[in-house]
Protein backbone atom coordinates (compact mmCIF):
# COMPACT_ATOMS: atom_id res chain seq x y z
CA UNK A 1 -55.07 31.06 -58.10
CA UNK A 2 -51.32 30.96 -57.26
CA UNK A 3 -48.94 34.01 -58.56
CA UNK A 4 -44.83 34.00 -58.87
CA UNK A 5 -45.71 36.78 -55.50
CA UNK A 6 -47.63 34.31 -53.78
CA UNK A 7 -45.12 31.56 -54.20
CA UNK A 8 -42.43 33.50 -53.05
CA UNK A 9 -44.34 34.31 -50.01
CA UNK A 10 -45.39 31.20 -48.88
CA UNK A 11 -43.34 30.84 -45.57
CA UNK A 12 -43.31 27.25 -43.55
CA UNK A 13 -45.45 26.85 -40.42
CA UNK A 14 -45.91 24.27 -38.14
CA UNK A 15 -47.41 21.54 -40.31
CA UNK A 16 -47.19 21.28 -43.86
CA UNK A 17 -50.29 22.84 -46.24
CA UNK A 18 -51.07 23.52 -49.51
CA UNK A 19 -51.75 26.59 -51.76
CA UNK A 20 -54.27 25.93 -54.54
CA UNK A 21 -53.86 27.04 -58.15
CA UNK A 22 -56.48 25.41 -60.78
CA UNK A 23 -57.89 21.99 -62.29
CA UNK A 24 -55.96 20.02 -59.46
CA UNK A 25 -53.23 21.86 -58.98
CA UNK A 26 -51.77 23.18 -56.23
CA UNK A 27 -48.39 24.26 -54.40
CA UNK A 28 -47.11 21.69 -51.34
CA UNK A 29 -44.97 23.77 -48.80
CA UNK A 30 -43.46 21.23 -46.00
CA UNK A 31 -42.60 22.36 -42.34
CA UNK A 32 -38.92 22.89 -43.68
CA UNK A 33 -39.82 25.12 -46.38
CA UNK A 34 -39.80 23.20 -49.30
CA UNK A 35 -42.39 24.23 -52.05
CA UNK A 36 -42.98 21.63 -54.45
CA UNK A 37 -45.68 21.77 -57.56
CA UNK A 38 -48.25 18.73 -57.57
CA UNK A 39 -51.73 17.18 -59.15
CA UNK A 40 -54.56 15.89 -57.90
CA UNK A 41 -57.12 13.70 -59.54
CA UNK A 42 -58.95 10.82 -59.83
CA UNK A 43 -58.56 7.67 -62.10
CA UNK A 44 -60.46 4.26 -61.88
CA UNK A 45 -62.92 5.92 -58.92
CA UNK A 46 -59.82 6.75 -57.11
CA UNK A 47 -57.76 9.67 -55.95
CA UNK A 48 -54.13 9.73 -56.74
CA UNK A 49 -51.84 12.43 -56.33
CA UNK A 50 -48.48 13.51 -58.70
CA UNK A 51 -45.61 15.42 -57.94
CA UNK A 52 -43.92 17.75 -60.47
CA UNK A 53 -40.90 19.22 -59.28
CA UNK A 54 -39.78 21.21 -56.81
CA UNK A 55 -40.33 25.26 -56.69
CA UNK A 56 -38.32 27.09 -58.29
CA UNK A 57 -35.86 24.87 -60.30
CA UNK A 58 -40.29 24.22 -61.57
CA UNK A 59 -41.68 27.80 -62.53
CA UNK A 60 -45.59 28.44 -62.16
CA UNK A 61 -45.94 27.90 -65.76
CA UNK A 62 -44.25 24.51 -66.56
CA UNK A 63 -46.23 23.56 -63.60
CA UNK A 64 -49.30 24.50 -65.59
CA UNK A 65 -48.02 22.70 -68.49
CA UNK A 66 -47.66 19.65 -66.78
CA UNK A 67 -50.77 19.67 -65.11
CA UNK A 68 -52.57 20.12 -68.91
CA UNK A 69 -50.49 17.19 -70.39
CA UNK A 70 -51.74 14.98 -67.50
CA UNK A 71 -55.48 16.23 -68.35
CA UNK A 72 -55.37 15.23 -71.69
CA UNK A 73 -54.06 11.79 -70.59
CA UNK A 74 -56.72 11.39 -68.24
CA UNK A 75 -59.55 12.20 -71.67
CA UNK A 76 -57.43 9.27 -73.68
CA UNK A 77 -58.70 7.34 -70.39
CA UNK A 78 -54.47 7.23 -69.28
CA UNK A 79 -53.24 7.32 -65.60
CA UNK A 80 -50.85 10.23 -65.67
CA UNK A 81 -48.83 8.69 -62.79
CA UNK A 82 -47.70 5.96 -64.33
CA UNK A 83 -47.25 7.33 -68.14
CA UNK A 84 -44.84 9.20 -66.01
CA UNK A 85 -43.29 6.25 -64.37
CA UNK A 86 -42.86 4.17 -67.70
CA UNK A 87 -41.16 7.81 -69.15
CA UNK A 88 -38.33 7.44 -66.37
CA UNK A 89 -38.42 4.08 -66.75
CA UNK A 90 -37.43 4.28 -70.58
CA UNK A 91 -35.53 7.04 -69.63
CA UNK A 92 -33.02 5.08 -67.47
CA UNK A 93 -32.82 2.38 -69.94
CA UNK A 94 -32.00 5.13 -72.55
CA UNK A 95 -29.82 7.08 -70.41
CA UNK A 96 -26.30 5.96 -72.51
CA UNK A 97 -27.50 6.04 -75.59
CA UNK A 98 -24.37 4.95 -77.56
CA UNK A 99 -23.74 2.10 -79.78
CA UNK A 100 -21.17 1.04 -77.20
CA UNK A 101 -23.29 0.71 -74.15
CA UNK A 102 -26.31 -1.01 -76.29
CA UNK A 103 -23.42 -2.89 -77.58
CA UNK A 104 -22.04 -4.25 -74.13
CA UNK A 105 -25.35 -4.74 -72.51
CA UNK A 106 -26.43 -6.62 -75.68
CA UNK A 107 -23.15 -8.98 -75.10
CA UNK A 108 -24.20 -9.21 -71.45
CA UNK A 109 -27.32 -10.58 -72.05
CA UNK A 110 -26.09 -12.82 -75.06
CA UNK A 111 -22.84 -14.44 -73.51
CA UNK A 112 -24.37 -17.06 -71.50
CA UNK A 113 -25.53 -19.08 -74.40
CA UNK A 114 -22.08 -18.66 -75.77
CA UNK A 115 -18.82 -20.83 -74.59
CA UNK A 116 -16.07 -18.59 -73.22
CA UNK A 117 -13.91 -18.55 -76.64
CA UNK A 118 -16.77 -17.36 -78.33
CA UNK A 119 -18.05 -14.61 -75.89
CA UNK A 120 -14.16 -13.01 -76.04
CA UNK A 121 -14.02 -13.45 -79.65
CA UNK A 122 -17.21 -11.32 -80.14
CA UNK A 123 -16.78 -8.80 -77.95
CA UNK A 124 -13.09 -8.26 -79.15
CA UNK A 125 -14.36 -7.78 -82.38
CA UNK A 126 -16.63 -4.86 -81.28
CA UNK A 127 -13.41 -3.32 -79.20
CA UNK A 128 -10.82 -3.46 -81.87
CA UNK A 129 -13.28 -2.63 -84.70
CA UNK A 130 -16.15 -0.93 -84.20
CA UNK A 131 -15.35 1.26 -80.72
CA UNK A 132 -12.99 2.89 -81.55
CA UNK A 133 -15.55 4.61 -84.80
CA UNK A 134 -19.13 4.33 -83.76
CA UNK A 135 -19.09 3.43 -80.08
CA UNK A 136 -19.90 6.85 -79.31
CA UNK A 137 -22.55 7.72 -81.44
CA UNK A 138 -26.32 7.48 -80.29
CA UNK A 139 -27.65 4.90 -81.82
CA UNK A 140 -30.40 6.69 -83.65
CA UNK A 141 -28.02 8.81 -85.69
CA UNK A 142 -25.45 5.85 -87.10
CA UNK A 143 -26.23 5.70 -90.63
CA UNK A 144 -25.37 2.56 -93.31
CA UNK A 145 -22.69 5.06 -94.52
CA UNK A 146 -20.78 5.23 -90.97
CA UNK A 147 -21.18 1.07 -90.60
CA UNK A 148 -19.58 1.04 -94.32
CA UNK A 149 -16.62 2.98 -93.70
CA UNK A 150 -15.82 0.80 -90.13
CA UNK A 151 -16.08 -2.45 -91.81
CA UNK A 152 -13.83 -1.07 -94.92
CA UNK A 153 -11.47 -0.90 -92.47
CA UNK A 154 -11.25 -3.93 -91.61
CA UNK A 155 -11.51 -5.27 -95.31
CA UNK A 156 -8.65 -3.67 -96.21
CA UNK A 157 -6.29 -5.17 -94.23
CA UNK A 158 -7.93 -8.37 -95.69
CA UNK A 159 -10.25 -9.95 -92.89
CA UNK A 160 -13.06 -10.28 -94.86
CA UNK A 161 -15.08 -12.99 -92.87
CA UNK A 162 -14.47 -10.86 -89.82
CA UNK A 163 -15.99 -7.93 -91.57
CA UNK A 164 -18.76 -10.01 -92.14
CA UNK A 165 -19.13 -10.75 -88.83
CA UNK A 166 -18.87 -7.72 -87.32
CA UNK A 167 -21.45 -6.44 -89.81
CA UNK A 168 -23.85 -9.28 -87.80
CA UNK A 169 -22.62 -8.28 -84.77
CA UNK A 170 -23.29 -4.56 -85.27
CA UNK A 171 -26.72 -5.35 -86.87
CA UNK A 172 -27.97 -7.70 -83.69
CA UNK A 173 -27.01 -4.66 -81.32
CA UNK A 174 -28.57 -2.21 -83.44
CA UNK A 175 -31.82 -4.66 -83.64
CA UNK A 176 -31.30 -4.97 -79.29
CA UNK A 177 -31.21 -0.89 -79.10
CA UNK A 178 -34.32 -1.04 -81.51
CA UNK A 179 -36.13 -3.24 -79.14
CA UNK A 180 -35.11 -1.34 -75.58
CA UNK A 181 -37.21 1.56 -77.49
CA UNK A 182 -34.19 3.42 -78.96
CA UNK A 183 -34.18 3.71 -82.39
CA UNK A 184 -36.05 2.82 -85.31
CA UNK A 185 -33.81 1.16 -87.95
CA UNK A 186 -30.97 -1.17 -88.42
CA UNK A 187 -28.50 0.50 -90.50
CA UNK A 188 -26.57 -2.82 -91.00
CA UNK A 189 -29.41 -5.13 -91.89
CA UNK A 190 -28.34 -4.77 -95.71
CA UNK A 191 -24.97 -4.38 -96.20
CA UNK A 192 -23.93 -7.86 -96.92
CA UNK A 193 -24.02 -7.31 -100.75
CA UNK A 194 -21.65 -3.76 -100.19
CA UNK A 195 -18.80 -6.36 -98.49
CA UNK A 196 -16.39 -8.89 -100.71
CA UNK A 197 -17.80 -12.54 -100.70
CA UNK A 198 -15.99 -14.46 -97.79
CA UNK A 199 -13.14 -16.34 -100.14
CA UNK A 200 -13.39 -20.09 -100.01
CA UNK A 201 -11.96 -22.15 -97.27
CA UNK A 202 -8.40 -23.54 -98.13
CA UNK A 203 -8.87 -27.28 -98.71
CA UNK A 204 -6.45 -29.00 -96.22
CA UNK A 205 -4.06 -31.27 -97.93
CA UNK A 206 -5.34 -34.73 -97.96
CA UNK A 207 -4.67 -38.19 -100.08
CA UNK A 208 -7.84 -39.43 -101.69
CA UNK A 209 -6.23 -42.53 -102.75
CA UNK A 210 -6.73 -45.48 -101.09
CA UNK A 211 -3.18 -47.11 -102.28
CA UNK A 212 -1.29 -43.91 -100.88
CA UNK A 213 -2.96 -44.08 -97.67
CA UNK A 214 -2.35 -47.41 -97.17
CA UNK A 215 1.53 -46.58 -97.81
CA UNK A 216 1.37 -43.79 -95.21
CA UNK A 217 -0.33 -45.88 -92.43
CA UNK A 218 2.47 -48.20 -93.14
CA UNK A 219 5.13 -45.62 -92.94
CA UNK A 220 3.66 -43.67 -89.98
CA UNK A 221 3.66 -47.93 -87.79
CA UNK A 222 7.08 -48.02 -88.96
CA UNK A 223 8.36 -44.79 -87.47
CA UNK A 224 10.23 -44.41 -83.57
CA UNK A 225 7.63 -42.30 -82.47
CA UNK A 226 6.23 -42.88 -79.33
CA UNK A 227 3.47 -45.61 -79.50
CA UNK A 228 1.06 -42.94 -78.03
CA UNK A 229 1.20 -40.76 -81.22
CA UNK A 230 1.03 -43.52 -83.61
CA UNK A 231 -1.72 -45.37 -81.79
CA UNK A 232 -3.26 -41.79 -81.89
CA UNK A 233 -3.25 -41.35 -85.95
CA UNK A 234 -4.36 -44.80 -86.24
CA UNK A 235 -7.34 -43.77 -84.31
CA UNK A 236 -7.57 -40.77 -85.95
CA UNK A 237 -7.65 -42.05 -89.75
CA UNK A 238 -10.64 -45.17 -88.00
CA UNK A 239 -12.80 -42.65 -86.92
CA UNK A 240 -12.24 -39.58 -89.21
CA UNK A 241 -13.11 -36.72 -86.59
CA UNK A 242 -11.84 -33.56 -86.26
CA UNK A 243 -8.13 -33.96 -84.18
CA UNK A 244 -8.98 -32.00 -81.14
CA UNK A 245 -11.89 -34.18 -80.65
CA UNK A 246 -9.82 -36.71 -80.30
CA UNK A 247 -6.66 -34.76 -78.75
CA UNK A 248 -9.56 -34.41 -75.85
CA UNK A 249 -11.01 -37.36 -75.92
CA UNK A 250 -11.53 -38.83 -72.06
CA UNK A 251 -12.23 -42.79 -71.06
CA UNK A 252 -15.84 -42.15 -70.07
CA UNK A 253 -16.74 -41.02 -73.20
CA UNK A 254 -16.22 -44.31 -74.34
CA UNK A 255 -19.28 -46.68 -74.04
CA UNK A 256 -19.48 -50.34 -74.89
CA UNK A 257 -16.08 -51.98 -74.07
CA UNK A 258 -15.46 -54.54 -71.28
CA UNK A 259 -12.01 -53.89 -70.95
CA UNK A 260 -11.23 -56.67 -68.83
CA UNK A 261 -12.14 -58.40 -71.84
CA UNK A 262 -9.13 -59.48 -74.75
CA UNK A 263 -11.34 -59.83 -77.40
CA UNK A 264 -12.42 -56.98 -80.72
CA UNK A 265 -16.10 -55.47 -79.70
CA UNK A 266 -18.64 -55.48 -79.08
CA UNK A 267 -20.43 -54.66 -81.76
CA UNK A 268 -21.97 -51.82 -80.06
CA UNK A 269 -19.11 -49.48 -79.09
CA UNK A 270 -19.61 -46.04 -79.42
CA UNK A 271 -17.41 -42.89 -78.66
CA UNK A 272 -20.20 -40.50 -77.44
CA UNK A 273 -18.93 -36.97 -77.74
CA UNK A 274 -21.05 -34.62 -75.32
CA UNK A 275 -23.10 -31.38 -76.42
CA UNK A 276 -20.58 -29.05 -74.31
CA UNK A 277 -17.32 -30.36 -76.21
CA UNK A 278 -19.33 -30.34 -79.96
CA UNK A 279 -20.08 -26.81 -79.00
CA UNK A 280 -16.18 -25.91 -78.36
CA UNK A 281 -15.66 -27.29 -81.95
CA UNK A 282 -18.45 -25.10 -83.63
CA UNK A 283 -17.30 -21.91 -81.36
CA UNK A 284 -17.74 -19.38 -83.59
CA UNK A 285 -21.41 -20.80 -84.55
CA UNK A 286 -23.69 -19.99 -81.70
CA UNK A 287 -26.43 -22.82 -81.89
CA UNK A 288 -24.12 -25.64 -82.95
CA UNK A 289 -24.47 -27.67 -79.28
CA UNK A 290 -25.47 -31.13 -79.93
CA UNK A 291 -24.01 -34.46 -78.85
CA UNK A 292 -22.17 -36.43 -81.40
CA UNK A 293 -21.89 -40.28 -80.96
CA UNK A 294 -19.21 -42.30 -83.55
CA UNK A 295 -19.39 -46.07 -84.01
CA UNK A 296 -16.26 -47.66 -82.65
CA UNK A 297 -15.88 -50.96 -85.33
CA UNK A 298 -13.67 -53.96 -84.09
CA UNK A 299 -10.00 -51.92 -85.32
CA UNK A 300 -11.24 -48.88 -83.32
CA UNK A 301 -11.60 -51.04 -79.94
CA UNK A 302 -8.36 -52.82 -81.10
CA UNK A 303 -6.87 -49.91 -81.28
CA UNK A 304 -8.17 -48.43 -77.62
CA UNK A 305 -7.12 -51.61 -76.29
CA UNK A 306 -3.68 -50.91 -77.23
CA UNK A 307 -3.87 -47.37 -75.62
CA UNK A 308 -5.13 -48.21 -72.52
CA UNK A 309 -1.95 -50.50 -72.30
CA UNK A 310 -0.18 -47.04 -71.74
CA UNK A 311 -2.47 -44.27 -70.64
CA UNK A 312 -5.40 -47.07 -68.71
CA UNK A 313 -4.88 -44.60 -65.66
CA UNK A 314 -5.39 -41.13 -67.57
CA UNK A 315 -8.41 -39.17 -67.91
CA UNK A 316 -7.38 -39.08 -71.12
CA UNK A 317 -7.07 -41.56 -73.72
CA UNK A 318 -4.21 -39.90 -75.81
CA UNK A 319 -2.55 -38.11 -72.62
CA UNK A 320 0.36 -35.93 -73.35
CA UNK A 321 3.67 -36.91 -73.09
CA UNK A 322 4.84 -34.76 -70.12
CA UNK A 323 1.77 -34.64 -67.84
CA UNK A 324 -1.27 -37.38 -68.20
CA UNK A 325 -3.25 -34.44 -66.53
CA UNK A 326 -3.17 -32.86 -70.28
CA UNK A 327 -3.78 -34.37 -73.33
CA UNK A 328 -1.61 -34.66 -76.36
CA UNK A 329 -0.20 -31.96 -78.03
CA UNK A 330 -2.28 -30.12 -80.66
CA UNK A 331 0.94 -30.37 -83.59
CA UNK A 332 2.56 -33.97 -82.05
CA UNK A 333 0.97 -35.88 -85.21
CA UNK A 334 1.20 -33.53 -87.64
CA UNK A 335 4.66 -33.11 -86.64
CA UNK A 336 4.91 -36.96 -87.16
CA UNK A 337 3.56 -36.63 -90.68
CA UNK A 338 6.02 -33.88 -91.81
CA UNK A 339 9.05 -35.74 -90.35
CA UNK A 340 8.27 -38.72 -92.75
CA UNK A 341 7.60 -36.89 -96.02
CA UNK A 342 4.19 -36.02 -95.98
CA UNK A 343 4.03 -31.94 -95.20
CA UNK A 344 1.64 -30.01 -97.58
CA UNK A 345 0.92 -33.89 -98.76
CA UNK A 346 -1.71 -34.87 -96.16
CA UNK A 347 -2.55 -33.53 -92.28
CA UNK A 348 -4.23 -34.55 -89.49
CA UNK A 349 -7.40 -33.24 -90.40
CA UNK A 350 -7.41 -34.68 -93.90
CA UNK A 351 -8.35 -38.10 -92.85
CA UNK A 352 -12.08 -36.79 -93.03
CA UNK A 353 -12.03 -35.95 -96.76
CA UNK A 354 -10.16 -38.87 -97.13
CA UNK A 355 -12.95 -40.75 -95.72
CA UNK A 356 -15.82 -38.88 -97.21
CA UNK A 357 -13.96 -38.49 -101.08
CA UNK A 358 -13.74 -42.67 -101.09
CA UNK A 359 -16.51 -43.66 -99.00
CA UNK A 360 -18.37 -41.38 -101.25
CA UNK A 361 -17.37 -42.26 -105.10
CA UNK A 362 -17.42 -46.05 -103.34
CA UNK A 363 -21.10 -46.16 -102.08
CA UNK A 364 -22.90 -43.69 -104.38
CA UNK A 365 -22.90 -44.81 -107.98
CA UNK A 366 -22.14 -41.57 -110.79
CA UNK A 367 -25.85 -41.72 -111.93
CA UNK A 368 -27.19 -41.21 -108.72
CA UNK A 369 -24.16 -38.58 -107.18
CA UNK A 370 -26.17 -35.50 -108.65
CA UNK A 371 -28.99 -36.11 -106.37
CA UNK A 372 -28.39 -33.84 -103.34
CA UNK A 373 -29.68 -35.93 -100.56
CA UNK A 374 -28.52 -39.47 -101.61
CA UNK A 375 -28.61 -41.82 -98.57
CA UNK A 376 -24.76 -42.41 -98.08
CA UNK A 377 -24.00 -39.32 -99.14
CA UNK A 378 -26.33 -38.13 -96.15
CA UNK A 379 -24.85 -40.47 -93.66
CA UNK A 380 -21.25 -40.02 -94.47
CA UNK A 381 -21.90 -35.90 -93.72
CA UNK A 382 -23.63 -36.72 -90.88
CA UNK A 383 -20.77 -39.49 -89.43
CA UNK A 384 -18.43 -35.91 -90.06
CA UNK A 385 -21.05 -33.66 -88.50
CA UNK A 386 -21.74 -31.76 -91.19
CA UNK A 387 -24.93 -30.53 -92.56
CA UNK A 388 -25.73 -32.38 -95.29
CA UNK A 389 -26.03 -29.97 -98.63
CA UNK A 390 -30.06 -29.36 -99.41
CA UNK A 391 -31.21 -30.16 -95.42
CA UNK A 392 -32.67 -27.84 -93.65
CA UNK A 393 -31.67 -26.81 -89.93
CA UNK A 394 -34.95 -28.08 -89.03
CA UNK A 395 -33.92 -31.29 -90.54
CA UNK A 396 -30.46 -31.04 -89.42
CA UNK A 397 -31.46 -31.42 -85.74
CA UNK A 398 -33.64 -34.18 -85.70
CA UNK A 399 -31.57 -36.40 -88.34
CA UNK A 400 -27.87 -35.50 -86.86
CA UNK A 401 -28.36 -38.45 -84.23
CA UNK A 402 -30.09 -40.84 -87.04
CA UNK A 403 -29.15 -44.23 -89.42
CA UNK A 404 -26.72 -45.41 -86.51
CA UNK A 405 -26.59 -49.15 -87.92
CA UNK A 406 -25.92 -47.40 -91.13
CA UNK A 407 -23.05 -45.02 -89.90
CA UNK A 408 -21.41 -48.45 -88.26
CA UNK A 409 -21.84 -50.58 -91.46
CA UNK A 410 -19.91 -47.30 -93.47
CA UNK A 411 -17.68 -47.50 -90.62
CA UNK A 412 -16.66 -50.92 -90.70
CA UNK A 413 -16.41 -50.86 -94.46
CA UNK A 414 -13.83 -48.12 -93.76
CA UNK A 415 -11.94 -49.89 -91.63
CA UNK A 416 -11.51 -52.63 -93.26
CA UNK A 417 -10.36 -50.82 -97.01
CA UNK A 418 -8.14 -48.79 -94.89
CA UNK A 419 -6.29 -51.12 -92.87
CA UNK A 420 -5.98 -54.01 -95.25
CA UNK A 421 -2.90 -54.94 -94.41
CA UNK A 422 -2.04 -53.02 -91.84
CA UNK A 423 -0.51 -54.38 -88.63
CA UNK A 424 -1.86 -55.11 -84.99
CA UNK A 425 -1.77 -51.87 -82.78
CA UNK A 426 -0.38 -53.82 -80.45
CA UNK A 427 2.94 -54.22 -82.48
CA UNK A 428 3.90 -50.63 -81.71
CA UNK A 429 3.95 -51.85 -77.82
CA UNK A 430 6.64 -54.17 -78.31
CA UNK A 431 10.37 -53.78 -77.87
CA UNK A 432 12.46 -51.22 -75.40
CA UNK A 433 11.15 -47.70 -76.67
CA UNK A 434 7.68 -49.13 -75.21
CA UNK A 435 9.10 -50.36 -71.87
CA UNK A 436 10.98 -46.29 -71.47
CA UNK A 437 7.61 -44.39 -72.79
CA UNK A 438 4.96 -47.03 -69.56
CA UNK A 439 7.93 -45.63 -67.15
CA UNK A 440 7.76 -42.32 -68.54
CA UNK A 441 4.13 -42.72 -68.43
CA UNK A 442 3.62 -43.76 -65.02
């Protein structure tokens, strides 16, 4: 049996030995001098050996202690050496235990699925918000009262929908912590109802009627403005998509047209939007990545026809008007609008409820407009990619790319109300200002 006397005694020699105590263990003194505590036994018809710690930061009787925790380990039918590998192993995993380093190693792991703008946006949030409160605090001892004071905070300067999403944000690294074996609840998981409903969305101003659109096409073809920008809204009120869709809209995405050709068509053109560019428009979504593909009907093509005329040897189909390595400025047709008349009347991104308010009272009749999942009505949300109201996401994803001779018949039909009247595209190409803006171009 070892004593504190015998320890201290224990002098080094010329090869290492060992000075045995009880039930395995024994003292290990090396050629140097060094006295460490360890355990011997067997486990699966094997012998395996343990070290404790080293004499005498390890006293005699937390040596015994350790040896008696690995015996009853070894009666639950355990391996004490690697309970004691998994314990340093959580250990090290738990070593920062604060809401900030779950938090960063939670956006770590996450931001790959996520496009760059998204990935900043979320971890900002969790700097400017959340840090600077709870960041330090180990996980296990946040409570729902310290997650409601940090997103008051940010309520009351009146970002609600960020306080709701910071209140996901916190929740998924709380749920991450919970799952790296720190922690046993999510003190955000049910907070939403202690937060002010997210207001509404502020409609953009749009004209739903088909005689005052057909007066602002008209004004918008007679204007000075380049071509380029009013080739651009007449492609933009064709195919009703969001503007920087079409603000970054390249050639190749354009399948269907033989250029070389004169004539409207075919009649299977299509605009195929990829996944990676869908996904930029639904960045602060994080499994909106799909690809989007928009009929092109004869007075789209017409239209692209006319624009190749000027930007034919641009990446871009609506190139900007300093650099064709760039496309066209974010605000150039809004800023057309507002110069003729129309600010707070109708904007760029009011073509789509233009399209979807007429298409809509046109093609579903008033008895049948209460039914949630009417066919047009279905198609016409799905032409805007939106998730039609009463589908599931389930649904969602395997219908988003359906009823494409549909979408083109709604499309044509759109076309055709819309630019009754109208002029050719090509009229904006005649005359001096479209010689200057081909030089400017080239």
């Amino acid at each position: 049996m070892l004593t504190n006397i015998v320890i201290q005694k224990a002098l080094p020699r010329e090869k290492d030995y060992k000075l045995s105590d009880s039930a395995g263990l024994y003292l290990f003194v090396s050629k140097t001098g060094h006295k460490s505590f360890r355990f011997k036994y067997r486990f699966g018809g094997k012998e395996r050996r343990q070290t404790f710690g080293s004499y005498p930061e390890m006293s005699l009787a937390e040596a015994r202690d350790r040896r008696d925790d690995a015996r009853k380990l070894l009666r639950d039918h355990q391996d004490p050496g690697l309970e004691r590998k998994r314990q340093k192993l959580v250990a090290d995993m738990s070593n920062d235990r604060s809401f900030e380093a779950f938090a960063r190693d939670w956006h770590k792991q996450q931001s790959p699925r996520w496009v760059p703008v998204h990935a900043a946006d979320v971890i900002g949030s969790l700097e400017r918000d959340a840090f600077s409160h709870i960041g330090g605090f180990d996980v296990t001892n946040i409570s729902e009262q310290m997650i409601v004071a940090t997103l008051e905070k940010v309520q009351k300067r009146g970002a609600i929908e960020t306080a709701h999403r910071l209140r996901q944000r916190i929740s998924a690294v709380l749920r991450y912590a919970k799952a790296s074996g720190a922690g046993n609840t999510n003190a955000a998981a049910d907070l939403n109802m202690l937060l002010k409903p997210v207001p509404k969305a502020k409609l953009r101003p749009a004209l739903v009627d088909l005689a005052e659109l057909h007066k602002l096409i008209a004004t918008v073809d007679a204007t000075r403005s380049h071509p380029l920008t009013r080739l651009a809204s007449r492609f933009l009120s064709l195919v009703a998509q969001r503007p920087a869709m079409v603000r970054k809209m390249t050639w190749d995405e354009i399948e269907g047209v033989d250029w070389d050709k004169e004539a409207s068509g075919p009649a299977d053109a299509v605009w195929r939007v990829p996944a990676g560019k869908m996904k930029q428009e639904f960045k602060l979504r994080e499994d909106d990545d799909f690809e989007h593909v928009v009929p092109l009907v004869a007075q789209a093509v017409d239209t692209l026809r006319a624009v190749r005329r000027l930007s034919g040897s641009s990446q871009y189909v609506f190139p900007g008007g300093w650099s064709s390595a760039t496309p066209i400025s974010e605000n150039a047709i809004g800023y057309l609008y507002n110069r003729e008349g129309y600010q707070n009347i109708h904007v760029p991104h009011g073509w789509r409820s233009s399209f979807s308010t007429i298409m809509n009272e046109l093609l579903s009749p008033k008895d049948q407009q209460h039914h949630k999942l009417n066919h047009d009505r279905l198609v016409i949300d799905l032409m805007l990619a939106h998730k039609p109201s009463g589908m599931s996401d389930a649904e969602f994803r395997y219908n988003r790319a359906a009823y494409q001779s549909r979408r083109r018949e709604i499309a044509q039909q759109w076309a055709d109300l819309l630019l009754d009247g109208a002029c050719d595209p090509n009229d904006f190409l005649d005359g001096p200002r479209r010689r200057a803006y081909r030089a400017k171009s080239v």
